[in-house]
N, C-alpha and C. Protein backbone atom coordinates (compact mmCIF):
# COMPACT_ATOMS: atom_id res chain seq x y z
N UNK A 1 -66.10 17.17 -125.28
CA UNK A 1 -65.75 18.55 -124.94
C UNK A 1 -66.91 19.47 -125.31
N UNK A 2 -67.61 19.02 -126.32
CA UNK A 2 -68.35 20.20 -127.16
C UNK A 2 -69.75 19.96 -125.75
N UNK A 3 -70.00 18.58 -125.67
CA UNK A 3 -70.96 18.40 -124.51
C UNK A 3 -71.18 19.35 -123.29
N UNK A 4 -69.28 19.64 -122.80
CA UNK A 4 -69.63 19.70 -121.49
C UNK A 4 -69.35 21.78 -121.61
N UNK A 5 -69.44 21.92 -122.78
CA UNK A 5 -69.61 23.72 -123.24
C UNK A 5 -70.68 23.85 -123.57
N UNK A 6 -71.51 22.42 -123.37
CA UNK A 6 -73.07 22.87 -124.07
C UNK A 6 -73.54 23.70 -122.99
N UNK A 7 -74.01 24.87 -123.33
CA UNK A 7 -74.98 25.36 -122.32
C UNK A 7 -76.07 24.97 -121.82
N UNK A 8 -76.76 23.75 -122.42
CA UNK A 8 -77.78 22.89 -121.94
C UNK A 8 -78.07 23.10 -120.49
N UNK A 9 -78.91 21.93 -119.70
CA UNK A 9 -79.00 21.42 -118.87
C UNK A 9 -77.87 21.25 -117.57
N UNK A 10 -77.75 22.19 -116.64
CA UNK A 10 -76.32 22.29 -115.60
C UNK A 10 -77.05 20.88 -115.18
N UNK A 11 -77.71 20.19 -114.69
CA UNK A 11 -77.56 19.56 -113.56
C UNK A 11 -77.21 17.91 -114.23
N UNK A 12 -77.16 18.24 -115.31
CA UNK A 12 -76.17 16.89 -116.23
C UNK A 12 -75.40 17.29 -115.92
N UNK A 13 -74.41 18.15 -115.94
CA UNK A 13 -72.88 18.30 -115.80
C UNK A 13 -72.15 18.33 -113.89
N UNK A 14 -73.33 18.73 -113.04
CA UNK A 14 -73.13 18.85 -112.00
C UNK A 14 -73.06 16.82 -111.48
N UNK A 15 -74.14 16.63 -112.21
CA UNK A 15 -74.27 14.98 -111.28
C UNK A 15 -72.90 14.11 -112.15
N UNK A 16 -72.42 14.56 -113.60
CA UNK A 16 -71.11 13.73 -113.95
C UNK A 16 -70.13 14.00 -112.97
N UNK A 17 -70.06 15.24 -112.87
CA UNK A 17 -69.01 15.81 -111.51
C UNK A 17 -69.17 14.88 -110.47
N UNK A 18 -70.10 15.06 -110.22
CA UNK A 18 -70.04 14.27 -108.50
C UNK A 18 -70.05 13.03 -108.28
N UNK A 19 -70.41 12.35 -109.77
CA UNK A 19 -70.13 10.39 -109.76
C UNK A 19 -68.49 10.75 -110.21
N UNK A 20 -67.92 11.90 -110.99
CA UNK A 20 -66.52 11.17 -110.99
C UNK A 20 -65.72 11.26 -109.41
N UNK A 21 -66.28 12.61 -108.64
CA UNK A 21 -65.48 12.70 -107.15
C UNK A 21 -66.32 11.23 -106.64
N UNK A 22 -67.12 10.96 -106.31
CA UNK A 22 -67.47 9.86 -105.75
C UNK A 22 -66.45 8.72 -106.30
N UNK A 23 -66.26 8.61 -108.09
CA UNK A 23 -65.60 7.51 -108.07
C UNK A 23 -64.22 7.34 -107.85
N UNK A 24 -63.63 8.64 -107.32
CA UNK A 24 -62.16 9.04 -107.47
C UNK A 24 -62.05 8.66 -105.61
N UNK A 25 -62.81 8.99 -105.15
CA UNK A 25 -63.00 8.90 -103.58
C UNK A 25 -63.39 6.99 -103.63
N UNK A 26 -64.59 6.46 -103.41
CA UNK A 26 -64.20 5.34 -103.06
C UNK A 26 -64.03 4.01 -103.95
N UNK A 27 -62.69 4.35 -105.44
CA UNK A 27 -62.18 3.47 -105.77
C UNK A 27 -61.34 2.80 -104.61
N UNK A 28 -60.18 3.81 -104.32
CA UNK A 28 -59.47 3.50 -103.22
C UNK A 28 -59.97 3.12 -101.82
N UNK A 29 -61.15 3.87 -101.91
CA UNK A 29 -61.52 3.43 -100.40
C UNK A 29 -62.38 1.84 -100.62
N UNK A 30 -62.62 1.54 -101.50
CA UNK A 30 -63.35 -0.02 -101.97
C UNK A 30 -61.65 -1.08 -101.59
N UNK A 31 -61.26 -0.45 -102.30
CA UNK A 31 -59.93 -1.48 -102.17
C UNK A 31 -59.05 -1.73 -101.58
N UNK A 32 -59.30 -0.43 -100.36
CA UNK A 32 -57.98 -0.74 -99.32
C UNK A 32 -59.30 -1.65 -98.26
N UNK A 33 -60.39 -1.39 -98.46
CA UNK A 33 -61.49 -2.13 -97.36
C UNK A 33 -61.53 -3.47 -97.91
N UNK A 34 -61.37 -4.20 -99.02
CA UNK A 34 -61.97 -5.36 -99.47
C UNK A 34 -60.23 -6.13 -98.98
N UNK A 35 -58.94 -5.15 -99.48
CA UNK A 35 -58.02 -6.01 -98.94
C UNK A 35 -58.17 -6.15 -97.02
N UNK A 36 -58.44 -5.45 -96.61
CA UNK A 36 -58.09 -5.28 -95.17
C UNK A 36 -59.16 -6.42 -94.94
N UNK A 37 -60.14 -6.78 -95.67
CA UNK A 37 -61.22 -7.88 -95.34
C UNK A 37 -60.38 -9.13 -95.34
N UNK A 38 -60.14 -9.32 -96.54
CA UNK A 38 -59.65 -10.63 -97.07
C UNK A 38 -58.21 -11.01 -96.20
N UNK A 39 -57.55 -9.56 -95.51
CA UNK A 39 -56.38 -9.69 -95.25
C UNK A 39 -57.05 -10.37 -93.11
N UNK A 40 -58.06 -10.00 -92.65
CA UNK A 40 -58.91 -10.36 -91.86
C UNK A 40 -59.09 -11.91 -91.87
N UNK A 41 -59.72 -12.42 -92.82
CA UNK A 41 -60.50 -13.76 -93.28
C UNK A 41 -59.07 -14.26 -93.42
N UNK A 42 -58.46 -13.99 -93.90
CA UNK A 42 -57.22 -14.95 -93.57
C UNK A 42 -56.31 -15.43 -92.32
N UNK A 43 -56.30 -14.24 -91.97
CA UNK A 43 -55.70 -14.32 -89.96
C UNK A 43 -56.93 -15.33 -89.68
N UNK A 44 -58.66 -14.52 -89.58
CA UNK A 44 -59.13 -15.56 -88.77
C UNK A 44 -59.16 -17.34 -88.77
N UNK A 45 -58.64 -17.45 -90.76
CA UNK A 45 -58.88 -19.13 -91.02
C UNK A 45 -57.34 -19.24 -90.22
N UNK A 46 -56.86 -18.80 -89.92
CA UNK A 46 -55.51 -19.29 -89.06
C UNK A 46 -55.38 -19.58 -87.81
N UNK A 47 -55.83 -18.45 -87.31
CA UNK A 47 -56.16 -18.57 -85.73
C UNK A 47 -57.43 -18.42 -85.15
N UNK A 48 -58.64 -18.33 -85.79
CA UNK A 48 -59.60 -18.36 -85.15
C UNK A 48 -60.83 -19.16 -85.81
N UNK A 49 -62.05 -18.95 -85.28
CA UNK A 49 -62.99 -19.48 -86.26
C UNK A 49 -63.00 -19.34 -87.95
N UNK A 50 -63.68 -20.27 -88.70
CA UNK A 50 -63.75 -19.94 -89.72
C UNK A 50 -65.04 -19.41 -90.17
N UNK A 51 -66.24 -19.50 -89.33
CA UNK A 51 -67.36 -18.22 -89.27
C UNK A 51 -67.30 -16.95 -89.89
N UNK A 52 -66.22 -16.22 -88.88
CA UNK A 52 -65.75 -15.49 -88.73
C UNK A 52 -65.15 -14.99 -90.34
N UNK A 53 -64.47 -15.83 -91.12
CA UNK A 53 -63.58 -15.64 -91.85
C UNK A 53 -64.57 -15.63 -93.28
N UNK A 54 -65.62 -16.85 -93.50
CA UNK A 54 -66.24 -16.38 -93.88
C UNK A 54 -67.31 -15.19 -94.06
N UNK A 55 -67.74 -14.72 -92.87
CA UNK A 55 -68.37 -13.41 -92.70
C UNK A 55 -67.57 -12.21 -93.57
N UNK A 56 -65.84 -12.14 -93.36
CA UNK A 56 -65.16 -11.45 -94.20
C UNK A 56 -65.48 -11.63 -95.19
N UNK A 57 -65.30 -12.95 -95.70
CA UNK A 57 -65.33 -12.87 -97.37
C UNK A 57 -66.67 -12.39 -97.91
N UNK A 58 -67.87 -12.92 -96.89
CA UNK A 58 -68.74 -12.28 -98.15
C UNK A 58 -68.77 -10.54 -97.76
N UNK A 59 -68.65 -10.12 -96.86
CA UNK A 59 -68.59 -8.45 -96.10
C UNK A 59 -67.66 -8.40 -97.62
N UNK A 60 -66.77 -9.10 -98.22
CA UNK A 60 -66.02 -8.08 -99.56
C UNK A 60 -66.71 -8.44 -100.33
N UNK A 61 -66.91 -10.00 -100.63
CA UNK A 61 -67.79 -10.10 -102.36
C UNK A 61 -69.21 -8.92 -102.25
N UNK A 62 -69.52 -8.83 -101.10
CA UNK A 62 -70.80 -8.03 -101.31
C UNK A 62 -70.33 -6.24 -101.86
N UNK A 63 -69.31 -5.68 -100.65
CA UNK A 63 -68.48 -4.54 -101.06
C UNK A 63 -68.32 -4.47 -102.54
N UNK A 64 -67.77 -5.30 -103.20
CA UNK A 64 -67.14 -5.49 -104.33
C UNK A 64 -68.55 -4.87 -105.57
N UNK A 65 -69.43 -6.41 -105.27
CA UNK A 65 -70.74 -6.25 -106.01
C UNK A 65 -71.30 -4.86 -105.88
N UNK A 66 -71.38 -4.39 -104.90
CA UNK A 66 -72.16 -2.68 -104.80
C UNK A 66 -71.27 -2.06 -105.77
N UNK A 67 -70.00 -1.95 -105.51
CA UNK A 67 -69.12 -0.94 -106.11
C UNK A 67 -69.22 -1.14 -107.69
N UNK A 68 -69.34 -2.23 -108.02
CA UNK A 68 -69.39 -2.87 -109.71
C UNK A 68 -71.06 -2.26 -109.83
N UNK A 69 -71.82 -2.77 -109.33
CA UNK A 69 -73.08 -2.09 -109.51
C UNK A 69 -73.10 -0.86 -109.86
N UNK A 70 -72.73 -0.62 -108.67
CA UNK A 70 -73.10 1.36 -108.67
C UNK A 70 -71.92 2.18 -110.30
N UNK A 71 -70.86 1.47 -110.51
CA UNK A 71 -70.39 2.49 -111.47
C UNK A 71 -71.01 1.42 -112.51
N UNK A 72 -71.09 0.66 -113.13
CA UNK A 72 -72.13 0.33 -113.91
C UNK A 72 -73.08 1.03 -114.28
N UNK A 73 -74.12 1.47 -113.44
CA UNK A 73 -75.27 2.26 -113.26
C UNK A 73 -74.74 3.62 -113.64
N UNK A 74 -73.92 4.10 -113.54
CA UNK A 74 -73.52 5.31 -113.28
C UNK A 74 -72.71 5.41 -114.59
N UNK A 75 -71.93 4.79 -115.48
CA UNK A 75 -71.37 4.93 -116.46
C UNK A 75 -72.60 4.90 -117.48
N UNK A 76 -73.47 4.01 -117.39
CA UNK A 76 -74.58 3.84 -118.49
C UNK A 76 -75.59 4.89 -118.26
N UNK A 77 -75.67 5.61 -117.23
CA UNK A 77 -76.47 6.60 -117.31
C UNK A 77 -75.80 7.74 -118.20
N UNK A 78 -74.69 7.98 -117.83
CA UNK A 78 -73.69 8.91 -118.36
C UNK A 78 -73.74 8.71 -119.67
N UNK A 79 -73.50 7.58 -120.48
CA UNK A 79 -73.47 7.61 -121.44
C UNK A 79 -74.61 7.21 -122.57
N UNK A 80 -75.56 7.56 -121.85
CA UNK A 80 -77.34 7.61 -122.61
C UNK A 80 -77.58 8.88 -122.49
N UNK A 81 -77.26 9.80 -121.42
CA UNK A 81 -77.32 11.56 -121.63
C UNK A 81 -76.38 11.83 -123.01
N UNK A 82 -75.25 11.05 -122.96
CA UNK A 82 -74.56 11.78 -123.99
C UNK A 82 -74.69 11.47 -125.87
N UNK A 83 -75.36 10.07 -125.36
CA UNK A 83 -75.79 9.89 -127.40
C UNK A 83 -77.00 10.51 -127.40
N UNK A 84 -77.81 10.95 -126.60
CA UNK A 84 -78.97 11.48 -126.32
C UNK A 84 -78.87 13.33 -126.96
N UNK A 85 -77.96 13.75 -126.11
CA UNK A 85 -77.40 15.07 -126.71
C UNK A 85 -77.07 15.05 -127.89
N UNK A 86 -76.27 13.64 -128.26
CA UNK A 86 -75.24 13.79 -129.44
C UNK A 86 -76.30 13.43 -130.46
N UNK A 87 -77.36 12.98 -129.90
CA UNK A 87 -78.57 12.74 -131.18
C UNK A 87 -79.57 13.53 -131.71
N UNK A 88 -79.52 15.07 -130.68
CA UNK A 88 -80.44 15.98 -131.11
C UNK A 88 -79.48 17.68 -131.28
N UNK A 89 -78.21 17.14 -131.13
CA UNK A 89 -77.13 18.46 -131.72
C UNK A 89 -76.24 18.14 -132.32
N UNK A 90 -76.85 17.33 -133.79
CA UNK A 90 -75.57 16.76 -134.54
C UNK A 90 -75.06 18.56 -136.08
N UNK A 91 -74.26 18.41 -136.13
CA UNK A 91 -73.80 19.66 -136.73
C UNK A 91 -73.71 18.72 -138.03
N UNK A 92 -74.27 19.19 -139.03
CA UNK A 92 -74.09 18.64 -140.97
C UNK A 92 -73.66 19.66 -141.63
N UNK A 93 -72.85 18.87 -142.34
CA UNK A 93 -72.22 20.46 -143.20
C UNK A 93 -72.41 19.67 -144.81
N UNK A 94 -73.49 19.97 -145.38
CA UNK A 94 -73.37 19.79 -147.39
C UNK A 94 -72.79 20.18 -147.78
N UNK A 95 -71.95 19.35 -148.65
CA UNK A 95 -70.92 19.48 -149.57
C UNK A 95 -71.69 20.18 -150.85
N UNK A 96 -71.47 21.22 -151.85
CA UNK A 96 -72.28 20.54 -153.01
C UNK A 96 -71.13 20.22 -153.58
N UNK A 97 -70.76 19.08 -154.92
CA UNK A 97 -70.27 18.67 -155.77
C UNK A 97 -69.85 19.67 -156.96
N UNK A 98 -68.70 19.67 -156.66
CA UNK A 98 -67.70 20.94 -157.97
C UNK A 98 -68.25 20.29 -159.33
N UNK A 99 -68.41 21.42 -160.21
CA UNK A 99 -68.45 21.14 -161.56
C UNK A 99 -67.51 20.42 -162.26
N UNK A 100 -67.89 19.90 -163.54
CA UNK A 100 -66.97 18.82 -163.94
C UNK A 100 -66.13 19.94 -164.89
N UNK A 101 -66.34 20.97 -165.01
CA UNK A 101 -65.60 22.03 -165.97
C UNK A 101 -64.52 22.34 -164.90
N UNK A 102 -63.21 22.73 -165.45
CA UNK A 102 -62.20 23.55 -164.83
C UNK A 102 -62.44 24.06 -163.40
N UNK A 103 -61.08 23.97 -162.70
CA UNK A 103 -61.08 24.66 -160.99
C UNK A 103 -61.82 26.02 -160.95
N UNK A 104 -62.51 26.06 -159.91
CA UNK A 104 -63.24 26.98 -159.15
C UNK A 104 -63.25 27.75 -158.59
N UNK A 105 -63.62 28.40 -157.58
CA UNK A 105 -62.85 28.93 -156.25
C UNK A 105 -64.87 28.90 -155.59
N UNK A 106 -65.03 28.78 -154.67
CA UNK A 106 -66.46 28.63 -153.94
C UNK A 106 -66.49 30.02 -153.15
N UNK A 107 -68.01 30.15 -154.16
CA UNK A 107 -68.45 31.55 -153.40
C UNK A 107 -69.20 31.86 -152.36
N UNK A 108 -68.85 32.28 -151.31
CA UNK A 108 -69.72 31.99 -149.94
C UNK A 108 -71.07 32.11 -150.83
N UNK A 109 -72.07 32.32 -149.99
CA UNK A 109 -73.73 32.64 -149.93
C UNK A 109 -73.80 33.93 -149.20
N UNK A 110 -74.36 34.94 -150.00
CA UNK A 110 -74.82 35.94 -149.35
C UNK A 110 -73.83 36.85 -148.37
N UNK A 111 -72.90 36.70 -148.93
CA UNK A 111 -71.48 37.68 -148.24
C UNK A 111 -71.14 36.79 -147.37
N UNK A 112 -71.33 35.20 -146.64
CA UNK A 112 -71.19 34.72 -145.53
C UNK A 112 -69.78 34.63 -145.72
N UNK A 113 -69.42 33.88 -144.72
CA UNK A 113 -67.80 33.51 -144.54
C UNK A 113 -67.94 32.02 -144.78
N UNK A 114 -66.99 31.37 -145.34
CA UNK A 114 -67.27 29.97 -145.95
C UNK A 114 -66.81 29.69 -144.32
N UNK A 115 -67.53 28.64 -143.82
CA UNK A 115 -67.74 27.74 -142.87
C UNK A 115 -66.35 26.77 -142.53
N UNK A 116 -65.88 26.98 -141.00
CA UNK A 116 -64.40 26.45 -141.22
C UNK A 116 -65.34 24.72 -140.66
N UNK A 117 -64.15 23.94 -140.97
CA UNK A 117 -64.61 22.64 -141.00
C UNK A 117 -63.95 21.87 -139.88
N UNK A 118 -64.77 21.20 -138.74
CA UNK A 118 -63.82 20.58 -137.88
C UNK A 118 -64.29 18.71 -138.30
N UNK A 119 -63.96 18.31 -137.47
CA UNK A 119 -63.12 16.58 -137.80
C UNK A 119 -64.87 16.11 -136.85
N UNK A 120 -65.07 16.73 -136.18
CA UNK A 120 -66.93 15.70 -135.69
C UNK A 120 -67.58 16.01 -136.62
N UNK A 121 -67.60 16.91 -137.55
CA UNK A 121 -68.90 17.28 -138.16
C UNK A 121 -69.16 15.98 -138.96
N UNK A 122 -70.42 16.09 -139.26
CA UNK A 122 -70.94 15.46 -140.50
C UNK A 122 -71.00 15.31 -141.93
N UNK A 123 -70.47 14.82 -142.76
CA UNK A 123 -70.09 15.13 -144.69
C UNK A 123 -71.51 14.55 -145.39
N UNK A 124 -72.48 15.17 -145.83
CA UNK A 124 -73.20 14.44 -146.50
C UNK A 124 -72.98 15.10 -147.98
């Protein structure tokens, strides 16, 4: 979330956009084509050549292979932009260590507002 509010770089956020519509568009369209293949290659080993039927099958194993390719490619790109970001905007917050004498209360620095704490940050 914090990534995609980064004001960084738009055209990271524009190309995740358009591999997820791409992958939202031809998951389904991969799979109603690879059945309608196979559903093909089967009529033809029935009633016609088996040429033919093989030509189907590989027309899907090949379909198949692109589609595994391409989001492959496309997930690992995605997620080398993002340890990439996450490796040069990491947020650290120092603790210092309470005295061993009696409770405290922690005094900001310099009138600041003590720093609210979320669950990514860093504890060193």
């Amino acid at each position: 979330v914090q990534w995609l509010r980064n004001p960084g770089p738009q055209h990271e956020k524009r190309t995740l956009f358009g591999d997820m519509v791409c992958f939202l568009f031809i998951t389904p369209l991969a799979t109603v084509s690879g059945w309608l293949c196979l559903r093909g290659a089967v009529d033809h080993l029935h009633f016609s050549s088996r040429l033919e039927a093989v030509g189907l099958i590989a027309l899907t194993v090949a379909l198949f292979t692109i589609y595994l390719f391409w989001t492959l490619v496309s997930f690992r790109y995605h997620c080398r932009l993002y340890r990439e970001w996450r490796r040069n905007n990491q947020r650290v917050l120092l603790l210092a260590p309470k005295p061993a004498r009696g409770p405290c209360t922690p005094q900001p620095l310099l009138g600041l507002q003590p720093l609210q704490r979320s669950s990514k940050e860093t504890i060193v």
